[in-house]
PDB file of N, CA and C in Angstrom:
ATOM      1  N   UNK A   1     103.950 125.443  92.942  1.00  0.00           N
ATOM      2  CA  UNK A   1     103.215 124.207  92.983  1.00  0.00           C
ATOM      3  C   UNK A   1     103.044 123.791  94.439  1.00  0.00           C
ATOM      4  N   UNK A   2     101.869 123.430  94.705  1.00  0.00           N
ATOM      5  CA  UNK A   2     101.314 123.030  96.117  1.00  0.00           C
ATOM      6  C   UNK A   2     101.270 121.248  96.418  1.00  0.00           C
ATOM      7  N   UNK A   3     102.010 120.877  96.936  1.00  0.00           N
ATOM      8  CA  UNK A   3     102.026 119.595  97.434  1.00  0.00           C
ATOM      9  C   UNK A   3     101.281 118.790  98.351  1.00  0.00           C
ATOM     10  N   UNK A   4     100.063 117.956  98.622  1.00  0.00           N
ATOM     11  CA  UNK A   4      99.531 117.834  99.909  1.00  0.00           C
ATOM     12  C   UNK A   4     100.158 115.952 100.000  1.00  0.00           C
ATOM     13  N   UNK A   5     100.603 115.150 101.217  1.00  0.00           N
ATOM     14  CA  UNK A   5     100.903 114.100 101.534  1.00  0.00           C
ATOM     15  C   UNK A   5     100.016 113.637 102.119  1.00  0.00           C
ATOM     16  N   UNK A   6      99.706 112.140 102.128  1.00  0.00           N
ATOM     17  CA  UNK A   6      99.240 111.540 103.135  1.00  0.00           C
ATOM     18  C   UNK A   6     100.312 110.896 104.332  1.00  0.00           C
ATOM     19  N   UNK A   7      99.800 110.762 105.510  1.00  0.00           N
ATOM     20  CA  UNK A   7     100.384 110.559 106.299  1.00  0.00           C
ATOM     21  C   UNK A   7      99.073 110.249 107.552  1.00  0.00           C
ATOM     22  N   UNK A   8      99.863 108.914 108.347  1.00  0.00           N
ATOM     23  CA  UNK A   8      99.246 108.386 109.637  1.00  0.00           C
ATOM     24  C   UNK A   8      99.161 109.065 110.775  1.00  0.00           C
ATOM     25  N   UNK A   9      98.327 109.549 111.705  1.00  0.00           N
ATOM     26  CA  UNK A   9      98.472 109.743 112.715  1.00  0.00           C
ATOM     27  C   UNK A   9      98.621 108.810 113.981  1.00  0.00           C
ATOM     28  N   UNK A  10     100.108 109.198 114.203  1.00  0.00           N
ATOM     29  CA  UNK A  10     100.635 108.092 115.091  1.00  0.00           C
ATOM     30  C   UNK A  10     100.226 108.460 116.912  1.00  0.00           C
ATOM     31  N   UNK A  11     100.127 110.001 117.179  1.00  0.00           N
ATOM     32  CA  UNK A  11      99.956 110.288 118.170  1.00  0.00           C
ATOM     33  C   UNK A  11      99.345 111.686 118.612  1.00  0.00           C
ATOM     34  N   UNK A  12      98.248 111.742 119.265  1.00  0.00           N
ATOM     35  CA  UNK A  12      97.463 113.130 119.682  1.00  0.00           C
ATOM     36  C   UNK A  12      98.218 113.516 120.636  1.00  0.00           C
ATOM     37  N   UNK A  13      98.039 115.043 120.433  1.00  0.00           N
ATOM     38  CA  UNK A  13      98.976 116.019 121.127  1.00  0.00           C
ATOM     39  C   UNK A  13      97.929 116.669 121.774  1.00  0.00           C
ATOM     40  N   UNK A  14      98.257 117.667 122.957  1.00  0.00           N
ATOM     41  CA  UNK A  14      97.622 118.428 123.341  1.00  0.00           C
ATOM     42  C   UNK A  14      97.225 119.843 122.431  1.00  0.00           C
ATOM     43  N   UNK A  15      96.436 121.073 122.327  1.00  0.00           N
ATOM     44  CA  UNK A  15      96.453 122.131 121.968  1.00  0.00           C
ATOM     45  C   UNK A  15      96.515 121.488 120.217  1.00  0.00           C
ATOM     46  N   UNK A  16      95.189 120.711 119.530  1.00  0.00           N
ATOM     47  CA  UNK A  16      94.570 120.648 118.615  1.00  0.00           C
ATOM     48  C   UNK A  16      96.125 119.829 117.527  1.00  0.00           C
ATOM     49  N   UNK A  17      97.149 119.622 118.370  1.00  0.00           N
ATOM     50  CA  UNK A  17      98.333 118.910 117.546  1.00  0.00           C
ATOM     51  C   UNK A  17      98.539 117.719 117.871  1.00  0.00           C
ATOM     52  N   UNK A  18      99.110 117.317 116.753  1.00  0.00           N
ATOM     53  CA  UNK A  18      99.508 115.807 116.919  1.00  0.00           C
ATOM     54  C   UNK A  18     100.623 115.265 115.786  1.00  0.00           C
ATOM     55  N   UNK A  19     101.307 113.995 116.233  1.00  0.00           N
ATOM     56  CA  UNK A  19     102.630 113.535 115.439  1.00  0.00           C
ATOM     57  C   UNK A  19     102.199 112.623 114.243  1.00  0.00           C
ATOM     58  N   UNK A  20     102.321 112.739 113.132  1.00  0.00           N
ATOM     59  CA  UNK A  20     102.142 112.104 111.860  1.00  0.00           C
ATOM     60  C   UNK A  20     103.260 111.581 110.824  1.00  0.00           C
ATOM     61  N   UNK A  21     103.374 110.227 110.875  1.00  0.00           N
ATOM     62  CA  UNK A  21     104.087 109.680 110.183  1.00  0.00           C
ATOM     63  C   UNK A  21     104.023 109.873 108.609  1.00  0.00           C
ATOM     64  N   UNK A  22     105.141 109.709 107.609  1.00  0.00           N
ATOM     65  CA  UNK A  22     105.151 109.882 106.405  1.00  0.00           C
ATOM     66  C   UNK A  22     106.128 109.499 105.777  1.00  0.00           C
ATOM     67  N   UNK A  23     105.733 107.737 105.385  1.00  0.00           N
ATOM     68  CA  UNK A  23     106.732 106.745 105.317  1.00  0.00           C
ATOM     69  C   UNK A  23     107.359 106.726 106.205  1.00  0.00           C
ATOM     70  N   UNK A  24     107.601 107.134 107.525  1.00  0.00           N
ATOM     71  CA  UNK A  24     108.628 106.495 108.853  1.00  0.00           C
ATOM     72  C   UNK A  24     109.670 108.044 108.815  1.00  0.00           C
ATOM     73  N   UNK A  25     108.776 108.540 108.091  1.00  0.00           N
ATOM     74  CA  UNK A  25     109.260 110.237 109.046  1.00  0.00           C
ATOM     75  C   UNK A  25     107.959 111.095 109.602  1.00  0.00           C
ATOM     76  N   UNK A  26     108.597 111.493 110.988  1.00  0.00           N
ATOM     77  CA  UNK A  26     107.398 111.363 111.647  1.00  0.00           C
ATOM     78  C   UNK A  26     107.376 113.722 111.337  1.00  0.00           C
ATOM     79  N   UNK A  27     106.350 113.698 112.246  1.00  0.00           N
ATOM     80  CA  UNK A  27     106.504 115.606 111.491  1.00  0.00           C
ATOM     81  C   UNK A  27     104.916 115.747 112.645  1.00  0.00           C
ATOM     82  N   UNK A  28     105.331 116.848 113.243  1.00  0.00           N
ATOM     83  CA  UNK A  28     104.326 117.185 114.236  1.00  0.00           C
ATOM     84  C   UNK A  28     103.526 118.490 113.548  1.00  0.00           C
ATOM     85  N   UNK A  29     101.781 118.190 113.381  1.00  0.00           N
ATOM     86  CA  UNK A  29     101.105 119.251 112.443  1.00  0.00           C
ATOM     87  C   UNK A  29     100.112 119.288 113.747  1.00  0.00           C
ATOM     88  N   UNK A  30      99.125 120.605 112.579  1.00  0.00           N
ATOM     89  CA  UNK A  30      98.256 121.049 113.428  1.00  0.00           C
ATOM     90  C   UNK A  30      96.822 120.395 113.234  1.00  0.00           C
ATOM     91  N   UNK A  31      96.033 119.913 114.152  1.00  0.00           N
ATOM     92  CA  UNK A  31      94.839 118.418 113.592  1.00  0.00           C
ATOM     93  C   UNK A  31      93.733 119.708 113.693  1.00  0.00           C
ATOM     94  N   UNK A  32      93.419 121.180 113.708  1.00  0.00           N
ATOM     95  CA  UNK A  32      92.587 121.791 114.083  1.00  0.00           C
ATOM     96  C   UNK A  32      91.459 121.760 113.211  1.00  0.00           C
ATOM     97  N   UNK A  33      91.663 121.371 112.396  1.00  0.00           N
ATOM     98  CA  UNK A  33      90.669 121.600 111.209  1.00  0.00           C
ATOM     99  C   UNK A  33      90.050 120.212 110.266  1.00  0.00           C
ATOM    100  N   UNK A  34      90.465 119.521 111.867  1.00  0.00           N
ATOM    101  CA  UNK A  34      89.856 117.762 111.251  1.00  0.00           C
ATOM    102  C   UNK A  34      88.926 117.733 112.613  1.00  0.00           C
ATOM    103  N   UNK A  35      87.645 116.723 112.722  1.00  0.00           N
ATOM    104  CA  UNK A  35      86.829 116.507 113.877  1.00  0.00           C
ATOM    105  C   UNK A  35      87.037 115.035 114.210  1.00  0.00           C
ATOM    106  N   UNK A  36      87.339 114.361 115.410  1.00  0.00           N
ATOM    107  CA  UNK A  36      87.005 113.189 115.715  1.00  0.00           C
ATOM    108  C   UNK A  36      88.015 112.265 115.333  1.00  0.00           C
ATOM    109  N   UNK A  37      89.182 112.627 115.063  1.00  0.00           N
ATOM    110  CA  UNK A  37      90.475 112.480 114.812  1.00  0.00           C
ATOM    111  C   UNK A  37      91.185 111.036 115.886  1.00  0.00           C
ATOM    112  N   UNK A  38      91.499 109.523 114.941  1.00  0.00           N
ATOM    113  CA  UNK A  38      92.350 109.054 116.093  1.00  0.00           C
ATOM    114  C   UNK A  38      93.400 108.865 115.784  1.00  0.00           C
ATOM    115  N   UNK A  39      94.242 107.924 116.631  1.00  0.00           N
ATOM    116  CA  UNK A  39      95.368 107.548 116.128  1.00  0.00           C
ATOM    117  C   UNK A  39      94.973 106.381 115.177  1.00  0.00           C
ATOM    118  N   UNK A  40      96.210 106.288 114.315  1.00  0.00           N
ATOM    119  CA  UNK A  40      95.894 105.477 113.086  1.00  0.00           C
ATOM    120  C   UNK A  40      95.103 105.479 111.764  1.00  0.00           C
ATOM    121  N   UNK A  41      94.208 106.951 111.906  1.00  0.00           N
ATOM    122  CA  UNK A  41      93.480 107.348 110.480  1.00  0.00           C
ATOM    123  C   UNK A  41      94.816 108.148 110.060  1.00  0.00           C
ATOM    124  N   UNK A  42      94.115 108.465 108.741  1.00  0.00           N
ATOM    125  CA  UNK A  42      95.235 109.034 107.555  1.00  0.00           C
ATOM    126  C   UNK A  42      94.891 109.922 107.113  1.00  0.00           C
ATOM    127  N   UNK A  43      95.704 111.515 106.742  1.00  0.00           N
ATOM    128  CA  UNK A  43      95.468 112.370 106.804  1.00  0.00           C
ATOM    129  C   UNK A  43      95.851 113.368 105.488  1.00  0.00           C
ATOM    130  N   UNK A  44      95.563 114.116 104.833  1.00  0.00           N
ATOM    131  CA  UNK A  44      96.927 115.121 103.853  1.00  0.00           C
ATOM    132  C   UNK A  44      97.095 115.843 105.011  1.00  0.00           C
ATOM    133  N   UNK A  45      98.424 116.412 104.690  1.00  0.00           N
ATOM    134  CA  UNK A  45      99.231 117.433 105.154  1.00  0.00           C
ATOM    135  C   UNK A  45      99.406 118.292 103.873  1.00  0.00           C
ATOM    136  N   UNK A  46      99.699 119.342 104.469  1.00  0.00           N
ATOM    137  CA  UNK A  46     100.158 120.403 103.438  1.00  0.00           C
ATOM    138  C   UNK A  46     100.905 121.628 104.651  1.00  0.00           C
ATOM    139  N   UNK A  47     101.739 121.919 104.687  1.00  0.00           N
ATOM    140  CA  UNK A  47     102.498 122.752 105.053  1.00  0.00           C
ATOM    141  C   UNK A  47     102.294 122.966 106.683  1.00  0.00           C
ATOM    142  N   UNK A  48     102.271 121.621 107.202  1.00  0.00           N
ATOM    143  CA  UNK A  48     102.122 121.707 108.586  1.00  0.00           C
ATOM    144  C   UNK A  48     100.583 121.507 109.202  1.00  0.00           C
ATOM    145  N   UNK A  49      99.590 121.316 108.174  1.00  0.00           N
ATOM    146  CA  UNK A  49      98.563 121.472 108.776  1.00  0.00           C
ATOM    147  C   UNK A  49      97.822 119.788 107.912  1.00  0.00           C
ATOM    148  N   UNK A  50      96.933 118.958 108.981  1.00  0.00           N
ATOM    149  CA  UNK A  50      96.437 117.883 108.470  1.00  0.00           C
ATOM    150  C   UNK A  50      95.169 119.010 107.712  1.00  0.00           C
ATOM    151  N   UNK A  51      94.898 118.732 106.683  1.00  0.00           N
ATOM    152  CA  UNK A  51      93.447 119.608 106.345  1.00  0.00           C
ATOM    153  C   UNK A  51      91.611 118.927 106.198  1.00  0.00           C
ATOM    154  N   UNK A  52      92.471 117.257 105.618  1.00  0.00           N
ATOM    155  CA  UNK A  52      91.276 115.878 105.952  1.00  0.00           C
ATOM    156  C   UNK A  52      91.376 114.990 106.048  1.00  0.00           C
ATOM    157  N   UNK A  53      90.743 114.251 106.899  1.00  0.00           N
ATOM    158  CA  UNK A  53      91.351 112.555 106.422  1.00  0.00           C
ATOM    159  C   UNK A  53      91.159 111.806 105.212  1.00  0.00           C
ATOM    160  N   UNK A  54      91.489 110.892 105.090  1.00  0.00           N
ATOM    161  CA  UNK A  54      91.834 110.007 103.886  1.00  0.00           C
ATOM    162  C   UNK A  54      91.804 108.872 104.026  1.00  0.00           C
ATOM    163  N   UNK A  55      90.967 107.754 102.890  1.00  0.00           N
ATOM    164  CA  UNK A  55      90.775 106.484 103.320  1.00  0.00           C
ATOM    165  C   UNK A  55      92.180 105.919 103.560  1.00  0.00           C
ATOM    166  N   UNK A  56      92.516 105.134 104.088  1.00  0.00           N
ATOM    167  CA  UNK A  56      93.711 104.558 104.554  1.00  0.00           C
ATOM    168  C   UNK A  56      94.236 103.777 103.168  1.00  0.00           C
ATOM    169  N   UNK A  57      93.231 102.870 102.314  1.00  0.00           N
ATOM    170  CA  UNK A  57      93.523 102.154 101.522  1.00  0.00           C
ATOM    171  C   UNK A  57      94.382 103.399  99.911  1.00  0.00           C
ATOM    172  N   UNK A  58      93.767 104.321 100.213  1.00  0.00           N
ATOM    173  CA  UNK A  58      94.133 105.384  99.288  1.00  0.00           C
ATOM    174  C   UNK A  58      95.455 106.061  99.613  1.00  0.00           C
ATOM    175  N   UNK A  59      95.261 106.295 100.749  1.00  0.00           N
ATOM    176  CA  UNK A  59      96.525 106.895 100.923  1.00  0.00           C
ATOM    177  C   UNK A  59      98.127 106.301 101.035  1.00  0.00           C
ATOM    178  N   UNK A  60      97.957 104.809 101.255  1.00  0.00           N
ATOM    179  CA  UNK A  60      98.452 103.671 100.826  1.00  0.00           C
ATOM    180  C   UNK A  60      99.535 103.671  99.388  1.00  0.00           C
ATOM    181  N   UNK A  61      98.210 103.942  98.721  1.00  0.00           N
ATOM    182  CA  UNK A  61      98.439 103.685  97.357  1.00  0.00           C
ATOM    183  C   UNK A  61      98.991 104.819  96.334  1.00  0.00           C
ATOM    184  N   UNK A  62      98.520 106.612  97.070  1.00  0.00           N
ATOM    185  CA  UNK A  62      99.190 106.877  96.375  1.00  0.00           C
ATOM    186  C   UNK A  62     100.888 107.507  97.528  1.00  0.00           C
ATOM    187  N   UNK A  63     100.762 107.114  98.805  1.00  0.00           N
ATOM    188  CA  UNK A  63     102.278 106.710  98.989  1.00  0.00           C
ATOM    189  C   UNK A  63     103.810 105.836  98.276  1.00  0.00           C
ATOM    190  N   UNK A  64     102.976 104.981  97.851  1.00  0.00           N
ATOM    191  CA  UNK A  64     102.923 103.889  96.755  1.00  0.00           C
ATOM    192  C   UNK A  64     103.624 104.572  95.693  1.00  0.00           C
ATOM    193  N   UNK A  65     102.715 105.227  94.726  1.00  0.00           N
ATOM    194  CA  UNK A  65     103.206 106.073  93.696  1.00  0.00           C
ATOM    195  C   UNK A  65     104.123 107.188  93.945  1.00  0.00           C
ATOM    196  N   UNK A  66     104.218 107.651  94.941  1.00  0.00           N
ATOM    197  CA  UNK A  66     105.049 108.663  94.974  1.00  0.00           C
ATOM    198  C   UNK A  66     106.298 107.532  95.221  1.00  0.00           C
ATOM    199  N   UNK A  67     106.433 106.564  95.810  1.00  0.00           N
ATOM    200  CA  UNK A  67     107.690 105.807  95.863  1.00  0.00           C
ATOM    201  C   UNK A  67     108.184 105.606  94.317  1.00  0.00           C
ATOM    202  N   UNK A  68     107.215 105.450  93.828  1.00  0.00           N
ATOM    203  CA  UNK A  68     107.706 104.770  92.289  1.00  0.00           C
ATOM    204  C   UNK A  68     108.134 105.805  91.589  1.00  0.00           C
ATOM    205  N   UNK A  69     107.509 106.640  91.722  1.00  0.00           N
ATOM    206  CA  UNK A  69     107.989 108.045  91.053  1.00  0.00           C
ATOM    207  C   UNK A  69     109.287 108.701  91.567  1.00  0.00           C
ATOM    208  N   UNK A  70     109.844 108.745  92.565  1.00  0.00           N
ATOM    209  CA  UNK A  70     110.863 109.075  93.469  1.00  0.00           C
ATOM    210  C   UNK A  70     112.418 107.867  92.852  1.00  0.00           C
ATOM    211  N   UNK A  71     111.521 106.587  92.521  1.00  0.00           N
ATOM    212  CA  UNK A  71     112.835 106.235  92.069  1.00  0.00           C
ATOM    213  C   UNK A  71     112.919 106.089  90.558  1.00  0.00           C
ATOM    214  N   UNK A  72     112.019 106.174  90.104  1.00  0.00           N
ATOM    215  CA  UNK A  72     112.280 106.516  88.427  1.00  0.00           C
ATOM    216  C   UNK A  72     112.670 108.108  88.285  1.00  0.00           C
ATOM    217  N   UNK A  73     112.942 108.750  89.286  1.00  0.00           N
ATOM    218  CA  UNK A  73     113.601 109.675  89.293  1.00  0.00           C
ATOM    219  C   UNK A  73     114.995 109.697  89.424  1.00  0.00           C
ATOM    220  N   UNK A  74     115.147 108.661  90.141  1.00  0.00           N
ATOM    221  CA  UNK A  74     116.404 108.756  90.713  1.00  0.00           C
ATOM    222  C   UNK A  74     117.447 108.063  89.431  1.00  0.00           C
ATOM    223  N   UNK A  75     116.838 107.266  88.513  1.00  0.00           N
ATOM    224  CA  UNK A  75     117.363 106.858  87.835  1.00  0.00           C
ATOM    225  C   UNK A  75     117.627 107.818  86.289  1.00  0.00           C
ATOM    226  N   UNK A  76     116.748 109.125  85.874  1.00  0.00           N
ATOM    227  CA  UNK A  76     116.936 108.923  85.004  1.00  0.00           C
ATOM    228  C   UNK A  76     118.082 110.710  85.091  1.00  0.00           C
ATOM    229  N   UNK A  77     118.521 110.417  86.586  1.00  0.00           N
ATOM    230  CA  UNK A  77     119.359 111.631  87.076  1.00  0.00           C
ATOM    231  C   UNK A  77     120.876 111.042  87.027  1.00  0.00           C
ATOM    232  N   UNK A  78     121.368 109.630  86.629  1.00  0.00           N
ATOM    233  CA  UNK A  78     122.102 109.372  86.573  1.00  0.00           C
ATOM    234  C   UNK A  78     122.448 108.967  85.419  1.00  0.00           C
TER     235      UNK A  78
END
């Protein structure tokens, strides 16, 4: 199963990289395959690589859900 996240870009890197937050963990990917890229748009990731951006309000939301899901997990492990 293939996972893609959203996540902020907090900071451009040199050599097509840059640092992307995800919930307040940050993870340095590769922006090569996005155009016109700033800080503060929102991105999927998937295995190190941003692949597109993403409306901010969306990616929000399903950050959102993965929270909710993460702890109705957590509960029904106990």
């Amino acid at each position: 199963m293939c996972l893609a996240i959203p996540a902020e870009v907090t900071k451009l890197l040199p050599d097509e990289m840059a640092v992307a937050s995800i919930d307040g963990v940050s993870k340095e990917v590769s922006v090569a395959l996005i155009e016109d890229l700033a800080v503060g748009d929102y991105v999927i990731i998937h295995v190190g690589y941003a692949l597109t951006k993403i409306n901010p309000d969306e990616a929000r939301r399903t950050l959102e859900l993965m929270r909710e899901l993460s702890t109705e997990g957590q509960g029904a492990m106990q």
